[in-house]
C-alpha atoms as a PDB file:
ATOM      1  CA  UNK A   1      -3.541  -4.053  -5.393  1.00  0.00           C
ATOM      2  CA  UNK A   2      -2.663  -7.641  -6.285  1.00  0.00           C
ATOM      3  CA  UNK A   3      -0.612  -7.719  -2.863  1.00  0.00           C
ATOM      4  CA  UNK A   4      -3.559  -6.191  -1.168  1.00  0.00           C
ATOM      5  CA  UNK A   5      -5.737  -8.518  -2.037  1.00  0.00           C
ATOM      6  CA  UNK A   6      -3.862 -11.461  -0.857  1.00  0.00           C
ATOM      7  CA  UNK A   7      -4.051 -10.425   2.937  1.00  0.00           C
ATOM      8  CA  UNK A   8      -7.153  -8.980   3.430  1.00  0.00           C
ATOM      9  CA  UNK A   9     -10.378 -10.466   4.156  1.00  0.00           C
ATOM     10  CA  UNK A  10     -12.259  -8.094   2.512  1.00  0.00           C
ATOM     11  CA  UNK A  11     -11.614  -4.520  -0.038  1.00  0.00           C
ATOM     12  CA  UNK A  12     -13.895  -2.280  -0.971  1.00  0.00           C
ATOM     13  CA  UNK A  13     -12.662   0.528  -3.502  1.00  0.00           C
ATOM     14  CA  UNK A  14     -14.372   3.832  -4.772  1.00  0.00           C
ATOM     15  CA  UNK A  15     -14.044   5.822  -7.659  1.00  0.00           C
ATOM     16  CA  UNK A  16     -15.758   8.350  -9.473  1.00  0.00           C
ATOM     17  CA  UNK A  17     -15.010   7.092 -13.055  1.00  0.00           C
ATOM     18  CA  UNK A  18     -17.041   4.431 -14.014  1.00  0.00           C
ATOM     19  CA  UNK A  19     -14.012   3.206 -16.514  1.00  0.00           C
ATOM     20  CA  UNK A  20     -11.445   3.027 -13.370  1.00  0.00           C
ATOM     21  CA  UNK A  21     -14.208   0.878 -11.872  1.00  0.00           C
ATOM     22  CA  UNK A  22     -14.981  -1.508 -14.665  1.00  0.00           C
ATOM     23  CA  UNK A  23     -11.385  -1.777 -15.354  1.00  0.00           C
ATOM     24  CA  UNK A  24     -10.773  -2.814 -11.554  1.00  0.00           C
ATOM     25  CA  UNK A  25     -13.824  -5.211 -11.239  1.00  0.00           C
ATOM     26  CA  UNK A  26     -11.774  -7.203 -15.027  1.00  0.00           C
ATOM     27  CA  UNK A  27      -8.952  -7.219 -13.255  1.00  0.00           C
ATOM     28  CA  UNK A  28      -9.314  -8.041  -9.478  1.00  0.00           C
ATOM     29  CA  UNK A  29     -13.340  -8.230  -9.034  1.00  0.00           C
ATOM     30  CA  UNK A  30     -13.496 -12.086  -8.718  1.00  0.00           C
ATOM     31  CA  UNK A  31     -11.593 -12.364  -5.356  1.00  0.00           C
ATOM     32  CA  UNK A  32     -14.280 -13.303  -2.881  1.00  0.00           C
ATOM     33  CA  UNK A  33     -15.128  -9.733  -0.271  1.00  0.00           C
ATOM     34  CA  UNK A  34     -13.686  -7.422  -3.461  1.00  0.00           C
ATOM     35  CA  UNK A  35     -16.376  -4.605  -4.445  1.00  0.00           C
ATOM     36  CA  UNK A  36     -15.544  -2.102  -7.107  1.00  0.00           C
ATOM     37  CA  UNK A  37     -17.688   1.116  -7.051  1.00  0.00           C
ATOM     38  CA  UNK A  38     -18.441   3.940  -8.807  1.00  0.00           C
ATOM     39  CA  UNK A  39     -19.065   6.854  -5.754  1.00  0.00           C
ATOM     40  CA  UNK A  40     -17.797  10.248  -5.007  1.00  0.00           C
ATOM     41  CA  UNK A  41     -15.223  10.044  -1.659  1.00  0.00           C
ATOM     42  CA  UNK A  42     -17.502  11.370   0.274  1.00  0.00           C
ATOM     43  CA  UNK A  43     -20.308   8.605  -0.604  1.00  0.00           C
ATOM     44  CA  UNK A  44     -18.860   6.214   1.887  1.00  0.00           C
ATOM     45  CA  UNK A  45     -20.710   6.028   4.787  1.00  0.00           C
ATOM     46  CA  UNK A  46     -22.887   3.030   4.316  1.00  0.00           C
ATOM     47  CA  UNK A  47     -19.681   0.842   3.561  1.00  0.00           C
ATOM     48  CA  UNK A  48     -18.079   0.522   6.901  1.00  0.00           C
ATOM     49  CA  UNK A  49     -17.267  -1.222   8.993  1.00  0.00           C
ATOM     50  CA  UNK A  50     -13.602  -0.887   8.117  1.00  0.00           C
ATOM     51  CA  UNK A  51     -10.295  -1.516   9.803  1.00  0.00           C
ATOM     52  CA  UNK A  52      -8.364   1.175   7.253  1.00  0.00           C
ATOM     53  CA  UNK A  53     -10.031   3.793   4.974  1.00  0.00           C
ATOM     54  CA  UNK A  54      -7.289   4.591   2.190  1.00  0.00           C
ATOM     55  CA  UNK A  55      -7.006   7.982  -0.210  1.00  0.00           C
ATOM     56  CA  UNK A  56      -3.708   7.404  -1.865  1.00  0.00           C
ATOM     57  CA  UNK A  57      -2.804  10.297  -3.949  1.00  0.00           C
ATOM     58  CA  UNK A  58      -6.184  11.463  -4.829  1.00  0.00           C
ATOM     59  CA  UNK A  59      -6.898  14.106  -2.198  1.00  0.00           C
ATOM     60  CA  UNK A  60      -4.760  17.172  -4.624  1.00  0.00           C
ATOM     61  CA  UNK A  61      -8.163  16.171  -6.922  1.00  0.00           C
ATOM     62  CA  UNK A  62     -10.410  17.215  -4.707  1.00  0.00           C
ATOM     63  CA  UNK A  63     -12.623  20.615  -5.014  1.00  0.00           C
ATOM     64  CA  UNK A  64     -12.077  22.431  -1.093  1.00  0.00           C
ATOM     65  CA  UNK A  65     -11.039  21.540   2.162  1.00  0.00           C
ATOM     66  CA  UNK A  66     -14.466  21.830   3.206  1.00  0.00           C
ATOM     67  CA  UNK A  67     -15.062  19.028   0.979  1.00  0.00           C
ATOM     68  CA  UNK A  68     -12.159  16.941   2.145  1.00  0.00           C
ATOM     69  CA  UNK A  69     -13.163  17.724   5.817  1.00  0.00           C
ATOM     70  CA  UNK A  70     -16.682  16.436   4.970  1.00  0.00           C
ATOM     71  CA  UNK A  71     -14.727  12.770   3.976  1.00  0.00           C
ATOM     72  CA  UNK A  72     -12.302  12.517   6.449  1.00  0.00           C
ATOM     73  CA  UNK A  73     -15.729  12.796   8.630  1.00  0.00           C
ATOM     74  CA  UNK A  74     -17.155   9.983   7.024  1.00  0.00           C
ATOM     75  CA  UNK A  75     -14.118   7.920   6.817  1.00  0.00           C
ATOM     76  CA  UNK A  76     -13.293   8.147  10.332  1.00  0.00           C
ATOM     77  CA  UNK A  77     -17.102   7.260  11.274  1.00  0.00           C
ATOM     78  CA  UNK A  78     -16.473   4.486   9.048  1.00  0.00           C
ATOM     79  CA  UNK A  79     -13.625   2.962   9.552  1.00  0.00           C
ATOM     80  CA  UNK A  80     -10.665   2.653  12.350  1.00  0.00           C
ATOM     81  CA  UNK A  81      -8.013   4.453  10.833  1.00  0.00           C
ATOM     82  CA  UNK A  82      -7.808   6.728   7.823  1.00  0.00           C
ATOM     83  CA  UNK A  83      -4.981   7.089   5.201  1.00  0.00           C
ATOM     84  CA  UNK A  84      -4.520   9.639   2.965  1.00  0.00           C
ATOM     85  CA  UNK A  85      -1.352   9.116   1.239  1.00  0.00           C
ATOM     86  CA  UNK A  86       0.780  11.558  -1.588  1.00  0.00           C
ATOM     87  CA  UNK A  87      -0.694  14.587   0.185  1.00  0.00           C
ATOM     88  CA  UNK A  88       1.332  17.958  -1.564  1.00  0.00           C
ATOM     89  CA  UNK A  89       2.919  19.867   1.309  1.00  0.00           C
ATOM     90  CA  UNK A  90       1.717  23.519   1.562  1.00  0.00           C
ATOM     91  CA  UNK A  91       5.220  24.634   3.350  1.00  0.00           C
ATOM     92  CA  UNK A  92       7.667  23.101   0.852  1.00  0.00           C
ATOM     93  CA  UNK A  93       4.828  24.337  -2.207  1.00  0.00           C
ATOM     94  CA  UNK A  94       7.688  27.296  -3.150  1.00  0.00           C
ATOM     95  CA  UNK A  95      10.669  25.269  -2.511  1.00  0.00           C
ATOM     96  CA  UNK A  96       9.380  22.874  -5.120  1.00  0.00           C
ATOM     97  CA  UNK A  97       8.105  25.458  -7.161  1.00  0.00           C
ATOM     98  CA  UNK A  98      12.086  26.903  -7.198  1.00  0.00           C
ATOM     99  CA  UNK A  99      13.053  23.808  -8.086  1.00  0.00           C
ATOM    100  CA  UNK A 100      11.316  23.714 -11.334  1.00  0.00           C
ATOM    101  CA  UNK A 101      11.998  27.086 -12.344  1.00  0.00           C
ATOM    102  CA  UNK A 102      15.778  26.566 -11.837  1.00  0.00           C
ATOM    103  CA  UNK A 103      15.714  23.655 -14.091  1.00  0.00           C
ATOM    104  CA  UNK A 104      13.662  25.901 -16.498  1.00  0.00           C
ATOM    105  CA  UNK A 105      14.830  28.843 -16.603  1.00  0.00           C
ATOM    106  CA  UNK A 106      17.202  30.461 -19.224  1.00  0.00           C
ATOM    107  CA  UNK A 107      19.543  32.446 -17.511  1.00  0.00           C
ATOM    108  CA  UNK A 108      19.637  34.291 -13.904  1.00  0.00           C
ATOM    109  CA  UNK A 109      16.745  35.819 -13.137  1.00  0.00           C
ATOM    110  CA  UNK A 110      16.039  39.063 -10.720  1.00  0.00           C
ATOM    111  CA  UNK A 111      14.731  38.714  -7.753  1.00  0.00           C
ATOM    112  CA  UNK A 112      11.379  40.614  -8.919  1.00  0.00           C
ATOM    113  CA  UNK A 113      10.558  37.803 -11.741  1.00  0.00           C
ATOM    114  CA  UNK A 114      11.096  35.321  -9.440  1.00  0.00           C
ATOM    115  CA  UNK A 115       8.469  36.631  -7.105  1.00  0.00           C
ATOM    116  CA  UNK A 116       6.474  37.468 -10.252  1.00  0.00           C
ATOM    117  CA  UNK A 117       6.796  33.993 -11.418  1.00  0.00           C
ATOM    118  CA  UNK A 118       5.914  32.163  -7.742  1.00  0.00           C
ATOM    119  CA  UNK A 119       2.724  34.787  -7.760  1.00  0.00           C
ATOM    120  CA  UNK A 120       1.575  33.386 -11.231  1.00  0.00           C
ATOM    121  CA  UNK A 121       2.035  29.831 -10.312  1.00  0.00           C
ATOM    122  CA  UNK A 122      -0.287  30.544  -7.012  1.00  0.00           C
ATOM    123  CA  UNK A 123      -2.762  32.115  -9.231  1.00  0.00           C
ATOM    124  CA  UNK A 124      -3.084  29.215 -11.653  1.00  0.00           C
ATOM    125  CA  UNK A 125      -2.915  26.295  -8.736  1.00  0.00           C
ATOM    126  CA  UNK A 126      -5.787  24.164  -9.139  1.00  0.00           C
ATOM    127  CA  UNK A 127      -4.966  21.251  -7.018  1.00  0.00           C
ATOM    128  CA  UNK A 128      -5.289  20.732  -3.219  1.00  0.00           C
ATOM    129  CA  UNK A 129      -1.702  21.744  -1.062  1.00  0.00           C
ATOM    130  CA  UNK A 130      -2.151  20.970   2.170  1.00  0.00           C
ATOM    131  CA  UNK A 131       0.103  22.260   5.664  1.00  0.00           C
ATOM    132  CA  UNK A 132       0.268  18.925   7.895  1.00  0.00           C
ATOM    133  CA  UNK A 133      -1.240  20.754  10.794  1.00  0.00           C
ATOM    134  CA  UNK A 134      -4.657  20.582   9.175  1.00  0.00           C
ATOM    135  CA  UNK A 135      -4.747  16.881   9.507  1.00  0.00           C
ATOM    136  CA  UNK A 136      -3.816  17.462  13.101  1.00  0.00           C
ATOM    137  CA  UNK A 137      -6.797  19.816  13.699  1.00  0.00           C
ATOM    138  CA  UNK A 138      -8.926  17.106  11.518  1.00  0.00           C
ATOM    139  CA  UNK A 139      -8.061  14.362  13.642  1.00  0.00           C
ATOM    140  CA  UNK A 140      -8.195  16.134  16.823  1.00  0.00           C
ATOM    141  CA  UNK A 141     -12.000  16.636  16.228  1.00  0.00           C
ATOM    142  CA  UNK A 142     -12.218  12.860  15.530  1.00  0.00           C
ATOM    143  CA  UNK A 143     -10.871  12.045  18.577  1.00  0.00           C
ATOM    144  CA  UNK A 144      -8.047  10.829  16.782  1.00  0.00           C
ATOM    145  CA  UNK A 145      -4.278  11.539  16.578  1.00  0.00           C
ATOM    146  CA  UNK A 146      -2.504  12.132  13.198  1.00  0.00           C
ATOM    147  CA  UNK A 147       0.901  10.620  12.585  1.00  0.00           C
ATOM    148  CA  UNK A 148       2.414  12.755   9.218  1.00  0.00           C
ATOM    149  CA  UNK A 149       5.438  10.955   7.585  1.00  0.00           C
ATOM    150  CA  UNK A 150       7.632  12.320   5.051  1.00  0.00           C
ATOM    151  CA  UNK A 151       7.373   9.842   2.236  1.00  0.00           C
ATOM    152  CA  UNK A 152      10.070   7.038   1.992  1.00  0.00           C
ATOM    153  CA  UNK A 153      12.555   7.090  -0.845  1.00  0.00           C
ATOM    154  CA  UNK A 154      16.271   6.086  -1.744  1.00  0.00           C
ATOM    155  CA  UNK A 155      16.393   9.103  -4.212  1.00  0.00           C
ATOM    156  CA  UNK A 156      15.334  12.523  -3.653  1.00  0.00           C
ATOM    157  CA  UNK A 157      12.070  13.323  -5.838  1.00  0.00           C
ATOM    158  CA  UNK A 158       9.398  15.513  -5.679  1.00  0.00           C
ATOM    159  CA  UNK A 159       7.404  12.073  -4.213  1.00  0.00           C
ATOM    160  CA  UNK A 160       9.562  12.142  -1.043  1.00  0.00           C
ATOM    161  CA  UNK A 161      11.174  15.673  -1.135  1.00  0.00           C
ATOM    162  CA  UNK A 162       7.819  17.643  -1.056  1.00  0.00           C
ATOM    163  CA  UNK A 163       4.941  15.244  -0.176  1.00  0.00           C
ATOM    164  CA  UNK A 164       3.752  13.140   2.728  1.00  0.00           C
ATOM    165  CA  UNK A 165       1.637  10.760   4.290  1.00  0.00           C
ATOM    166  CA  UNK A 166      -1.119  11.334   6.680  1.00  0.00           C
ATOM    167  CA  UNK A 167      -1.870   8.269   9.099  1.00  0.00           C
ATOM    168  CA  UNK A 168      -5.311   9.373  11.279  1.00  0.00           C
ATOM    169  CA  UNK A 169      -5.742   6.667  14.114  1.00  0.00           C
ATOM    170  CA  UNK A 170      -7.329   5.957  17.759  1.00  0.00           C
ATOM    171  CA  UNK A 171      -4.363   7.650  20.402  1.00  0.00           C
ATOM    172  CA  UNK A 172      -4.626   4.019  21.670  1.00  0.00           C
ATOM    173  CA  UNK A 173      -3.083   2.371  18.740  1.00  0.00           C
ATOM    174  CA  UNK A 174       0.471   2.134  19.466  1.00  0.00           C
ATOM    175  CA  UNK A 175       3.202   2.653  16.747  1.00  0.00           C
ATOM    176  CA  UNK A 176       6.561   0.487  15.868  1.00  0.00           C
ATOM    177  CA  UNK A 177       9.155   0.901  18.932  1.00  0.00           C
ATOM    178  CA  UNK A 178      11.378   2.481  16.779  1.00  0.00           C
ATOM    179  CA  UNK A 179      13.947   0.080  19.442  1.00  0.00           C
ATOM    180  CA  UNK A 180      12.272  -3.393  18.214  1.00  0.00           C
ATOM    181  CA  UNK A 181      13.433  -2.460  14.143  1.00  0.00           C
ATOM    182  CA  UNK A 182      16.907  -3.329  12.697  1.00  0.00           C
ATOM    183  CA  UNK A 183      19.688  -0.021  13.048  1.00  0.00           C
ATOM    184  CA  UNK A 184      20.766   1.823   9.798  1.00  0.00           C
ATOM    185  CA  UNK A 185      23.349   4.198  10.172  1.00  0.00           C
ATOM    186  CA  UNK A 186      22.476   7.785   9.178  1.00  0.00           C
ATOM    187  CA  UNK A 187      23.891   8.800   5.694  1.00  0.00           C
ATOM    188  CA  UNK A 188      21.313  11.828   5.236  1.00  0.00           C
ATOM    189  CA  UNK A 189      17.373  11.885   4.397  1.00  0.00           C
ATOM    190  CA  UNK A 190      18.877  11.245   0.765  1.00  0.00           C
ATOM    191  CA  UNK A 191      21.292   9.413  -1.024  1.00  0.00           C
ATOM    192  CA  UNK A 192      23.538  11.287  -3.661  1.00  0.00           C
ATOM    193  CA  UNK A 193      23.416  10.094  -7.290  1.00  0.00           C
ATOM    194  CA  UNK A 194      26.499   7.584  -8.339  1.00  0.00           C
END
């Protein structure tokens, strides 16, 4: 936030939990244009305007896509361009899934518990996993366009294996000409251990 704070005119942050809040206004509520308050998401409409509304990995939290279709509403009639980062990726949901139960499990399994096992884990998911066509369809209705970006990272995690970013913006902003950055070669989307 620190960085934040030192080039932007002004930042406005939300939060449900009145001790996030208080703990942000200690730490970084003196910086003239900083305002710390204690609002649901979708309590935002009187704050604009706003050249980027940001939901960095909070959006799993919340209770329905309804719910998170109601704040993307207000956020885009609020400000320019909405960002909702560390957004859990509904296609890769059983490849991650895998992933844990191969590092858990004691022995081979059957194809049967396996399935048994990935039927469980749907049945006890509480949190929000999204496909990136929904923010598509969202933005669409906004009259915006949605740029979704795999989330950077030397190593492969479950951070940049099986979540992403969600950029919504005007079709008239233009993006980085790929052409004006410096060349990497390709060594694959991630680097093996040493």
């Amino acid at each position: 936030v620190r960085e934040l704070l030192s080039i932007v005119d002004s930042y406005v942050a939300v939060d449900i939990s009145a001790t996030a809040v208080e703990r942000m206004s200690r730490t970084y509520g003196s910086r003239p244009g900083t305002r710390f308050l204690v609002r649901a998401a979708d309590e935002i409409g009187d704050l604009g305007p706003a050249d980027v509304v940001v939901f960095n990995s909070v959006i799993h939290h919340f209770p329905g896509v309804e719910y998170l279709r109601r704040v993307i509403g207000r956020a885009a009639a609020v400000g320019r361009t909405v960002f909702l980062g560390d957004v859990h990726s509904l296609p890769l949901r059983d490849a991650l899934r895998l992933c844990a139960l191969a590092v858990r499990a004691p022995g081979p399994l059957t194809a049967g518990r396996v399935r048994g096992w990935l039927d469980n884990q749907d049945a006890r998911e509480r949190e929000l996993i999204l496909d990136p066509g929904f923010f598509v369809d969202v933005a669409a209705e906004h009259g915006l366009v949605a740029d979704v970006r795999l989330k950077p990272g030397r190593h492969g995690t479950e951070m940049n294996l099986f979540r992403y970013d969600v950029r919504l913006r005007p079709p008239t902003d233009r993006l980085l000409d790929p052409s004006t950055l410096p060349a990497k070669p390709w060594q694959g989307a991630v680097e093996p251990a040493p």
